[in-house]
N, C-alpha and C. Protein backbone atom coordinates (compact mmCIF):
# COMPACT_ATOMS: atom_id res chain seq x y z
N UNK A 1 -57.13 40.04 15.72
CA UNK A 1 -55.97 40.57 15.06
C UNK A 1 -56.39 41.09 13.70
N UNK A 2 -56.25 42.02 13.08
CA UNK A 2 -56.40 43.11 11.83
C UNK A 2 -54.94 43.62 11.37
N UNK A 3 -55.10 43.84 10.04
CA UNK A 3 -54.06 44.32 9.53
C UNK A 3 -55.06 45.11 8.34
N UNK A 4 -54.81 46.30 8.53
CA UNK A 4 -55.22 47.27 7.43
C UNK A 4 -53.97 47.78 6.22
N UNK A 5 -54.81 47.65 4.52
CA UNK A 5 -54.12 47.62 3.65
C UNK A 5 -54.30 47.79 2.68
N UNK A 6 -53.18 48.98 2.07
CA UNK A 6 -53.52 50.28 0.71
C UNK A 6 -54.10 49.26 -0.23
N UNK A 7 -54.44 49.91 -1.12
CA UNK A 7 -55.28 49.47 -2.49
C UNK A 7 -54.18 49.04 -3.48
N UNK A 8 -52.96 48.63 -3.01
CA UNK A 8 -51.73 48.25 -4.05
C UNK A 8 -51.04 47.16 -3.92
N UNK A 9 -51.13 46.54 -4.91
CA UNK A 9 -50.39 44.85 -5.05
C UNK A 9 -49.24 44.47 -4.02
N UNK A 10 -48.38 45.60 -4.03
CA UNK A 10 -47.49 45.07 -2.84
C UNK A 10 -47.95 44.78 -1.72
N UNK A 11 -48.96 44.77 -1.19
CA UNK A 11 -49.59 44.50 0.13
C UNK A 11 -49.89 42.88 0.45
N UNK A 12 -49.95 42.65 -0.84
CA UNK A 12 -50.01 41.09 -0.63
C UNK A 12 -49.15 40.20 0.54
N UNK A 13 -47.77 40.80 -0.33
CA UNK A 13 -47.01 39.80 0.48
C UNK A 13 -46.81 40.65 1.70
N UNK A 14 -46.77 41.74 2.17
CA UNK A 14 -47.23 41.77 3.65
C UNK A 14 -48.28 41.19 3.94
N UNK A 15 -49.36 41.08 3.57
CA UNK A 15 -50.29 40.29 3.96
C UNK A 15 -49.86 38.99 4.76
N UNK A 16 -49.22 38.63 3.98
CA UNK A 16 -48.75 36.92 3.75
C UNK A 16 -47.56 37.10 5.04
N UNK A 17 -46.67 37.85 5.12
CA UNK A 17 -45.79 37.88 6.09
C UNK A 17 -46.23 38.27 7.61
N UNK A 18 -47.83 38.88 7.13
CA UNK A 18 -48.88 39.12 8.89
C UNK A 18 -49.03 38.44 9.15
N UNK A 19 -49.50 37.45 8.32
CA UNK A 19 -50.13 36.38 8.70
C UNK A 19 -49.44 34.94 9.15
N UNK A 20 -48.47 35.27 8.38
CA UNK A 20 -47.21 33.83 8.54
C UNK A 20 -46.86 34.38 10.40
N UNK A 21 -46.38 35.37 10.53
CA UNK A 21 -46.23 35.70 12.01
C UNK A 21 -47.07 35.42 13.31
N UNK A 22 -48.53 35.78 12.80
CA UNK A 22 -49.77 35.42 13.59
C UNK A 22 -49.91 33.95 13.84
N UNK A 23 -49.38 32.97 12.75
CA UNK A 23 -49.67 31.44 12.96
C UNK A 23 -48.58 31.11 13.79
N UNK A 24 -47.32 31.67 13.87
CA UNK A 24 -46.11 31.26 14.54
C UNK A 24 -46.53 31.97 16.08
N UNK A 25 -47.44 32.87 16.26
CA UNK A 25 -47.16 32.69 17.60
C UNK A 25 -48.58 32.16 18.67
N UNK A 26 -49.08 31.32 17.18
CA UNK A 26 -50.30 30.69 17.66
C UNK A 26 -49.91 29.10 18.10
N UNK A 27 -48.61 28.79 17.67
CA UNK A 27 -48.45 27.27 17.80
C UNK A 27 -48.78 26.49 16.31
N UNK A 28 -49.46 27.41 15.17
CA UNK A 28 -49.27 26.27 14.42
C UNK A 28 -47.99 26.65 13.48
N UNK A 29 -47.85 25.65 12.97
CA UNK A 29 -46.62 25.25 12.68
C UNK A 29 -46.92 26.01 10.89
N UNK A 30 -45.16 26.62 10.69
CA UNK A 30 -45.23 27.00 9.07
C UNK A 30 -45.59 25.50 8.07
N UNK A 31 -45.14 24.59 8.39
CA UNK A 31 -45.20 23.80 7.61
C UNK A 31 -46.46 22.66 7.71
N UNK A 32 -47.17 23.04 8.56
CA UNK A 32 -48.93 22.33 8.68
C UNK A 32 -49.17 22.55 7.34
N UNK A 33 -49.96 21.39 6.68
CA UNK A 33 -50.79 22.59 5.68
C UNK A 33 -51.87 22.91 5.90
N UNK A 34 -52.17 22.97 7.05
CA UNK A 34 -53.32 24.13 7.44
C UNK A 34 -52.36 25.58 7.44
N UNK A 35 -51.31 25.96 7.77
CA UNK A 35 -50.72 27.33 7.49
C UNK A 35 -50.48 27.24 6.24
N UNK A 36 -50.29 26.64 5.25
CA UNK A 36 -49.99 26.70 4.08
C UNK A 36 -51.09 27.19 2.81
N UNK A 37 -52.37 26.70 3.23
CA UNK A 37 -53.39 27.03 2.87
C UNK A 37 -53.91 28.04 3.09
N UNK A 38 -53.83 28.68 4.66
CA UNK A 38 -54.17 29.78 4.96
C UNK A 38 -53.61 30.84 4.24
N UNK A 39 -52.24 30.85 3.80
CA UNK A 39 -51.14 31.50 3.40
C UNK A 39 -51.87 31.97 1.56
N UNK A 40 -51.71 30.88 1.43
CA UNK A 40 -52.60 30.91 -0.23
C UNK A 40 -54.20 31.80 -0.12
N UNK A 41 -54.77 31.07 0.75
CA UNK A 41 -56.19 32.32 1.11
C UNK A 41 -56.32 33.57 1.36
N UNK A 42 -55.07 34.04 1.92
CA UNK A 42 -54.68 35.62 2.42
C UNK A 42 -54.37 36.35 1.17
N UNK A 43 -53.37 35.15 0.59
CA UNK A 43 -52.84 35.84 -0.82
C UNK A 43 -54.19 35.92 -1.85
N UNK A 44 -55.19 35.27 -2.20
CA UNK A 44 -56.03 35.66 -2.75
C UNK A 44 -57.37 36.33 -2.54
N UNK A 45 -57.53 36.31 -0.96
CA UNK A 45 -58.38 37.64 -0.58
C UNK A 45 -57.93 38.50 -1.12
N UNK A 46 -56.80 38.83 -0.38
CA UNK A 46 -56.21 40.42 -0.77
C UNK A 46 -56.08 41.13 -1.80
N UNK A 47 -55.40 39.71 -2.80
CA UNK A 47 -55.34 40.05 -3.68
C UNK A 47 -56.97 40.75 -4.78
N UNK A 48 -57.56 39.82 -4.67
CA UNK A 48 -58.73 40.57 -4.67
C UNK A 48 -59.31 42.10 -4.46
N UNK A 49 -59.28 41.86 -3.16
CA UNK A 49 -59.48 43.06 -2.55
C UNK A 49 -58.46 44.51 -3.28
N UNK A 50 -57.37 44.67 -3.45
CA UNK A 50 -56.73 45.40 -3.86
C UNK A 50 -56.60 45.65 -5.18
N UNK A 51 -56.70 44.41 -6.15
CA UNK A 51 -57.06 44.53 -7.65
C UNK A 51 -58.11 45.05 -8.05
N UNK A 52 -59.51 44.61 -7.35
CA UNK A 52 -60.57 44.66 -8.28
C UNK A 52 -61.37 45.70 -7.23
N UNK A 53 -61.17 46.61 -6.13
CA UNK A 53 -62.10 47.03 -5.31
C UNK A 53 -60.77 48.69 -6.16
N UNK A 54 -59.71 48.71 -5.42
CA UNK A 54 -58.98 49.60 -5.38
C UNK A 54 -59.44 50.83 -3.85
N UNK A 55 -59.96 49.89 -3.04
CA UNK A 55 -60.14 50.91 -1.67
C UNK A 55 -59.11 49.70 -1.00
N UNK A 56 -58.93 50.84 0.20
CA UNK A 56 -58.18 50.09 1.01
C UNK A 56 -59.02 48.80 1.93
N UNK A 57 -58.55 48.02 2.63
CA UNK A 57 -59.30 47.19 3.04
C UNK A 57 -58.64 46.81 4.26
N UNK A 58 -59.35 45.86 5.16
CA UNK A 58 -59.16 45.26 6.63
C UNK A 58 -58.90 44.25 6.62
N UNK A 59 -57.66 43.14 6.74
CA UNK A 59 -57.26 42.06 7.06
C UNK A 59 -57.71 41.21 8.25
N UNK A 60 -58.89 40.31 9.05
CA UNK A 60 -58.66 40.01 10.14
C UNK A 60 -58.48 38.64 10.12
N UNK A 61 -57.74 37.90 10.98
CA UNK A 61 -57.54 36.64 11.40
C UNK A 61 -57.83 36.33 12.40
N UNK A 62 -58.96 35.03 12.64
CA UNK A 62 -59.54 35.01 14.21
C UNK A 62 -58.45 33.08 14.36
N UNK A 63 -57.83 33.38 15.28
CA UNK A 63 -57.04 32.25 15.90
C UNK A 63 -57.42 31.30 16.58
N UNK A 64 -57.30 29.65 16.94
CA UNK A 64 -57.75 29.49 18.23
C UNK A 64 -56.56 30.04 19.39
N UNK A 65 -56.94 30.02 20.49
CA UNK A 65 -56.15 30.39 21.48
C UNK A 65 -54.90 29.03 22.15
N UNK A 66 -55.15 27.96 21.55
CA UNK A 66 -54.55 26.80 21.91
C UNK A 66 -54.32 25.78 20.84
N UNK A 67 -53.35 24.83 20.32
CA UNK A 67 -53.45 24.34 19.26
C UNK A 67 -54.41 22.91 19.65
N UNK A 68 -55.73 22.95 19.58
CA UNK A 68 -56.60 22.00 19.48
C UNK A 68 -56.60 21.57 18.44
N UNK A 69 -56.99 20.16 18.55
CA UNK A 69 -57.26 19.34 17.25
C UNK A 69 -58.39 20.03 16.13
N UNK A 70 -59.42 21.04 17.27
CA UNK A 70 -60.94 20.49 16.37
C UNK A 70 -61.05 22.38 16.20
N UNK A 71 -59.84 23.17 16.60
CA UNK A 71 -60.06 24.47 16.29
C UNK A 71 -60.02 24.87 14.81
N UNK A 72 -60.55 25.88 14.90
CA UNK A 72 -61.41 26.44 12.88
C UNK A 72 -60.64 27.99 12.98
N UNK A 73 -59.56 28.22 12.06
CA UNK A 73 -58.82 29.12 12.37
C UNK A 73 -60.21 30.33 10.64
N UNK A 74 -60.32 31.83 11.06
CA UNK A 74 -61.36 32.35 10.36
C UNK A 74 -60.22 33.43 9.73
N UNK A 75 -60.92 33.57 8.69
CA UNK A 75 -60.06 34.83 8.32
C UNK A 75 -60.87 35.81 7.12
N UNK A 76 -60.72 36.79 7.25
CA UNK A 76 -61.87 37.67 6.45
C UNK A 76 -60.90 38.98 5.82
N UNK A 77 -61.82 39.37 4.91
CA UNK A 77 -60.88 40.57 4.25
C UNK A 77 -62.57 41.72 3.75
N UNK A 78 -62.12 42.65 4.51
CA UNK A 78 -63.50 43.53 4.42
C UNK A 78 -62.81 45.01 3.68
N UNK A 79 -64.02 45.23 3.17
CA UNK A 79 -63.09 46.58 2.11
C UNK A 79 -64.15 46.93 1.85
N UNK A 80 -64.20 48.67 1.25
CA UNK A 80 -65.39 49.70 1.22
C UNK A 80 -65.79 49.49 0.08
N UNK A 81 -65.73 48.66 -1.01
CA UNK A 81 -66.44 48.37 -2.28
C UNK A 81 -67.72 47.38 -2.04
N UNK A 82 -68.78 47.76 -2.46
CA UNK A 82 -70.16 47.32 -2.41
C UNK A 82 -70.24 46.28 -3.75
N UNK A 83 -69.08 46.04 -4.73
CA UNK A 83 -69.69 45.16 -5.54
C UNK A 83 -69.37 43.69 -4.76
N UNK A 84 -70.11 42.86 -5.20
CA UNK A 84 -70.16 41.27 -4.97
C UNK A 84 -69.27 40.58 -5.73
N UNK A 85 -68.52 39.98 -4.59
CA UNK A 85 -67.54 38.89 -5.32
C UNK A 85 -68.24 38.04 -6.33
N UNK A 86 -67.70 37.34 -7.38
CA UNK A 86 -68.73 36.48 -8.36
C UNK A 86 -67.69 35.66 -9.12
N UNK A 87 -67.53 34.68 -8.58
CA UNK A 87 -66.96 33.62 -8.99
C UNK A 87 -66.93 33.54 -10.83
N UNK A 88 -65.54 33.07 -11.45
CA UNK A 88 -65.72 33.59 -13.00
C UNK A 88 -65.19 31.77 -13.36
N UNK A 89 -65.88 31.79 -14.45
CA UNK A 89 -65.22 30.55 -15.46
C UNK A 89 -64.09 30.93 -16.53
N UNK A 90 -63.39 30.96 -16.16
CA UNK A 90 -62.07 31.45 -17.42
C UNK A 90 -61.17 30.06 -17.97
N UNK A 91 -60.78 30.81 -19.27
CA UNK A 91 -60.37 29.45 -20.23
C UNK A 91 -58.60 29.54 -19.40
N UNK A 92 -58.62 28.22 -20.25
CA UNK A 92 -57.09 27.64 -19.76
C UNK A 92 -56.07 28.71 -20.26
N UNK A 93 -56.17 29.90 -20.60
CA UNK A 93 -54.68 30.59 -21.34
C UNK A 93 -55.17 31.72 -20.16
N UNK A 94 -55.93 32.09 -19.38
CA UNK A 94 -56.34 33.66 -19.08
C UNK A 94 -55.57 33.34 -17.45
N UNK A 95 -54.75 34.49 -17.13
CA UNK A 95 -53.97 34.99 -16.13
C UNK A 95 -54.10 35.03 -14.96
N UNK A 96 -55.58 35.11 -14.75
CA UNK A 96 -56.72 35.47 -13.61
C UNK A 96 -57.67 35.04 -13.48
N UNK A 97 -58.26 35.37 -12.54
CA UNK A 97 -59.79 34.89 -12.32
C UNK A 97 -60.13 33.30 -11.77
N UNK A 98 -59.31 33.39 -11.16
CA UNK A 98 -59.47 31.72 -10.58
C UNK A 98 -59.45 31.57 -8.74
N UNK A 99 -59.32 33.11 -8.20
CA UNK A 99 -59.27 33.20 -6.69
C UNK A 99 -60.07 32.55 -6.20
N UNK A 100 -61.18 33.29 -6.11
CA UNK A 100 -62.69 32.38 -5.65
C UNK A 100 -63.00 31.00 -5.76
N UNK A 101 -62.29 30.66 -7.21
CA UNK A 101 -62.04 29.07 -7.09
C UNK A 101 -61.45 28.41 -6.66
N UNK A 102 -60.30 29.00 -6.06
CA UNK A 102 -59.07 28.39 -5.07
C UNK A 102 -59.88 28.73 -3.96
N UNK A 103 -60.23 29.54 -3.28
CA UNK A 103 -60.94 29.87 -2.06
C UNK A 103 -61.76 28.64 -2.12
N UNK A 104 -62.82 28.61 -2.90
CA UNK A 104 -64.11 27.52 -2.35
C UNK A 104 -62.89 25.99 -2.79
N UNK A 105 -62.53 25.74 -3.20
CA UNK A 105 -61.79 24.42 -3.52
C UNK A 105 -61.07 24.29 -2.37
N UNK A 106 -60.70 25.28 -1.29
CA UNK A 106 -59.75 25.36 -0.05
C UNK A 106 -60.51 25.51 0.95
N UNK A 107 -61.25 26.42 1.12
CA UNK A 107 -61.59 26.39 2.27
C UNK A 107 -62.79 25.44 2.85
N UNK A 108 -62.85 24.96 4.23
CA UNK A 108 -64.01 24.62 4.68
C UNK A 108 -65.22 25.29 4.43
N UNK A 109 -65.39 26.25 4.76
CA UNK A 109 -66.51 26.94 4.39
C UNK A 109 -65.91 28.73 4.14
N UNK A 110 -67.11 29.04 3.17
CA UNK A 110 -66.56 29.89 2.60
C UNK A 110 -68.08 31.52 2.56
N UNK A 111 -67.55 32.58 2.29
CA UNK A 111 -68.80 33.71 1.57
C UNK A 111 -68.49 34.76 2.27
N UNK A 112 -69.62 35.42 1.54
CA UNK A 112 -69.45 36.94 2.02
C UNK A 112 -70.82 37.71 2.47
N UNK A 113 -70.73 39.17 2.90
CA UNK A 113 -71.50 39.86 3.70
C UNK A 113 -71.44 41.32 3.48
N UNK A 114 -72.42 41.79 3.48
CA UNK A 114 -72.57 43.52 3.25
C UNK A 114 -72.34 44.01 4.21
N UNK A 115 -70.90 45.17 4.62
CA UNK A 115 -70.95 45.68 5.66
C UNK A 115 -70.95 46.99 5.52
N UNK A 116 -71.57 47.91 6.04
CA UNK A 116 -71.80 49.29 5.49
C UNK A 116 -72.07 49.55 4.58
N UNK A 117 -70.90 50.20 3.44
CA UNK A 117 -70.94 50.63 2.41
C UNK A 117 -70.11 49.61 1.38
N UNK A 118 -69.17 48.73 2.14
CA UNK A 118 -68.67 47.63 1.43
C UNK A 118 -68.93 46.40 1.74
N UNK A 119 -68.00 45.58 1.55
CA UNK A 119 -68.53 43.76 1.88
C UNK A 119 -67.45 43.54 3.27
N UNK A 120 -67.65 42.22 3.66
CA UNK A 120 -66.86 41.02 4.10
C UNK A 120 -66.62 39.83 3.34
N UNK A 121 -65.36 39.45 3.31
CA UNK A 121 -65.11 38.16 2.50
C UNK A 121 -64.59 37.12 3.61
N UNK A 122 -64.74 36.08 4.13
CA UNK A 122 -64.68 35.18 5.10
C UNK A 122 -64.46 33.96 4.59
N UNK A 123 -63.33 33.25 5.10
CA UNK A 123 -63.17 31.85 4.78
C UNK A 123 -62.25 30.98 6.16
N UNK A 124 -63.19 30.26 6.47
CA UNK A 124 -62.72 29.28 7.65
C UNK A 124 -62.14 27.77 7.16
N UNK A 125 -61.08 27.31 7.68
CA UNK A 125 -60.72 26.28 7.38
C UNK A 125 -59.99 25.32 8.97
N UNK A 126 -60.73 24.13 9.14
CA UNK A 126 -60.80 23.61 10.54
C UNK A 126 -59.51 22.75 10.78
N UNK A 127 -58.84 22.75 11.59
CA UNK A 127 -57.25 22.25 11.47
C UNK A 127 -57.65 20.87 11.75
N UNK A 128 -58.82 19.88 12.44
CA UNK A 128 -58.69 18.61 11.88
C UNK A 128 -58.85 18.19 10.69
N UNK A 129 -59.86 19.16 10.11
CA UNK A 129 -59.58 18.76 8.21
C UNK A 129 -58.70 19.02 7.95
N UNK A 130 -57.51 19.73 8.29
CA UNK A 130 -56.27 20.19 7.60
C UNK A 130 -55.28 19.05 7.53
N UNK A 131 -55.74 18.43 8.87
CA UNK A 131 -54.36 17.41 8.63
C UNK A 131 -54.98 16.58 7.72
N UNK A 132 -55.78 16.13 6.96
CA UNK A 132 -56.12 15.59 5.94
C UNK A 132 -55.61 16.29 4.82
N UNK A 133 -54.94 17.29 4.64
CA UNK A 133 -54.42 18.04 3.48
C UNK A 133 -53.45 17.90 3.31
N UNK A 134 -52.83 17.61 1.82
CA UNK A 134 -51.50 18.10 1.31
C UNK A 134 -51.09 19.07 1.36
N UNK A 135 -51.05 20.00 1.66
CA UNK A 135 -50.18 21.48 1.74
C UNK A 135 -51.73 22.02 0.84
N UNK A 136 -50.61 23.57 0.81
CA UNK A 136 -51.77 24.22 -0.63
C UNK A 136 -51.84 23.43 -2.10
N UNK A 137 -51.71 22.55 -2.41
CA UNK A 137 -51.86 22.38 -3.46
C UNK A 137 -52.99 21.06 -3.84
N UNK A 138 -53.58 20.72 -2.81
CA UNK A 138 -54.48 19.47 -2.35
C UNK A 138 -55.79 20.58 -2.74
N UNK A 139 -56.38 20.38 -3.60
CA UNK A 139 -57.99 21.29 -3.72
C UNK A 139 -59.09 20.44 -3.63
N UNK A 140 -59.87 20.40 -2.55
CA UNK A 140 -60.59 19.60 -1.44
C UNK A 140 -61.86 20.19 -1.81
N UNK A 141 -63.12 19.90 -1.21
CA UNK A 141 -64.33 20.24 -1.34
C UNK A 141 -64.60 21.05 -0.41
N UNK A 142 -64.50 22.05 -0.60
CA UNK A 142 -65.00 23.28 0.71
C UNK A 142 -66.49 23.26 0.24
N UNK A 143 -67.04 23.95 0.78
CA UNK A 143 -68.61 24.34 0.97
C UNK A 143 -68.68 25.99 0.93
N UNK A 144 -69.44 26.21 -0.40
CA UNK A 144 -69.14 27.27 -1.08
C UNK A 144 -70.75 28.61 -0.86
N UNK A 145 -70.74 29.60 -0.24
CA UNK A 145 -71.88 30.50 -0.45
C UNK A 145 -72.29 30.28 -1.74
N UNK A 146 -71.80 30.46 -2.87
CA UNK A 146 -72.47 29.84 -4.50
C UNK A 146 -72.65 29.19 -4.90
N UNK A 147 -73.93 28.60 -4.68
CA UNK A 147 -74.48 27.38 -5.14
C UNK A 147 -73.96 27.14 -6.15
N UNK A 148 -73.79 25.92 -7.09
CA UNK A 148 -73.83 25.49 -8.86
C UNK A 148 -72.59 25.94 -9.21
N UNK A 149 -71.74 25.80 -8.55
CA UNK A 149 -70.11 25.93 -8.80
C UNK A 149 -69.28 24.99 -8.85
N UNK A 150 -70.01 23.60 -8.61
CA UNK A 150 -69.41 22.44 -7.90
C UNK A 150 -68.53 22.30 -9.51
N UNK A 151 -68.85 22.25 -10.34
CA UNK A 151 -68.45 21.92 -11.66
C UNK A 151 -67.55 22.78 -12.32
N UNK A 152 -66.59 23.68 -11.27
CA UNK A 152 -65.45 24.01 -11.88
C UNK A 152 -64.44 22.98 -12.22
N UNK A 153 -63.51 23.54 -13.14
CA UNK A 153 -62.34 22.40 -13.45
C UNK A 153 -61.39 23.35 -12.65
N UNK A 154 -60.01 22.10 -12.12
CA UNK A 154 -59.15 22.44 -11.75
C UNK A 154 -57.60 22.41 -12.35
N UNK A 155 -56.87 23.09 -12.83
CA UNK A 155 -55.66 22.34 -13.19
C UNK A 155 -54.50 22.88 -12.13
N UNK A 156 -53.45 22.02 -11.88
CA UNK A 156 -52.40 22.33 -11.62
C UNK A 156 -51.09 22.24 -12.96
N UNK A 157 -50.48 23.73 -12.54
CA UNK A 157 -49.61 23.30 -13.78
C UNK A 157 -48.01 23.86 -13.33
């Protein structure tokens, strides 16, 4: 499943409304927080993708086909910009720059890939770790392509 999408902020929350649809007719539930998380990951791929690339980009979500305990739902956001995502340290007042850190703090495993002329951004998260999660707001130890990141801070506010 793909969803292709302009280079403009409003796409987000279609994003988020593709994707909320795709989990409902997969069996998992809106209120898992494995969909809840996913939901937050879409929103900051994209967001990504559309802020800082300004090409359009490819939404895909790989599903399991059955709601198994031990299925790893994937989801990637590929776009024609060749620069490299790069995780940022920003102070407590700055607006932005904290995606990548929600990504690796969320997902099971996480990174990216040169495809053509642009990247892939990929982040899998496995629905038996999920039921170990609080919703989106539980920031867990994913396993991050960038080494020496472990030592971000987190706040909720």
């Amino acid at each position: 499943m793909q969803l292709e999408i302009r280079p403009d902020p409003a796409e987000v929350g279609r994003a988020r409304r593709w994707a909320r649809s795709r989990l409902a007719g997969s069996g998992i539930g809106a209120d898992e927080g494995l969909a809840e998380t996913l939901i937050l990951l879409v929103s900051e791929l994209v967001t990504n993708a559309v802020v800082h690339t300004g090409c359009p980009a490819v939404v895909r979500l790989s599903l399991p086909c059955t709601a198994a305990e031990q299925a790893t739902v994937r989801l990637e956001v590929a776009d024609a910009s060749g620069r490299a995502p790069v995780p940022r340290c920003v102070d407590g007042d700055a607006t932005g720059g904290r995606g990548l850190a929600l990504v690796d703090g969320l997902a099971d495993r996480w990174g990216w890939s040169p495809e053509g002329a642009g990247k892939r951004i990929w982040c899998e998260l496995d629905r038996c770790a999920a039921k170990g999660r609080e919703g989106a707001a539980s920031l867990g130890g994913g396993a991050s392509a960038f080494e020496g990141y472990e030592g971000l801070a987190y706040e909720a506010v």
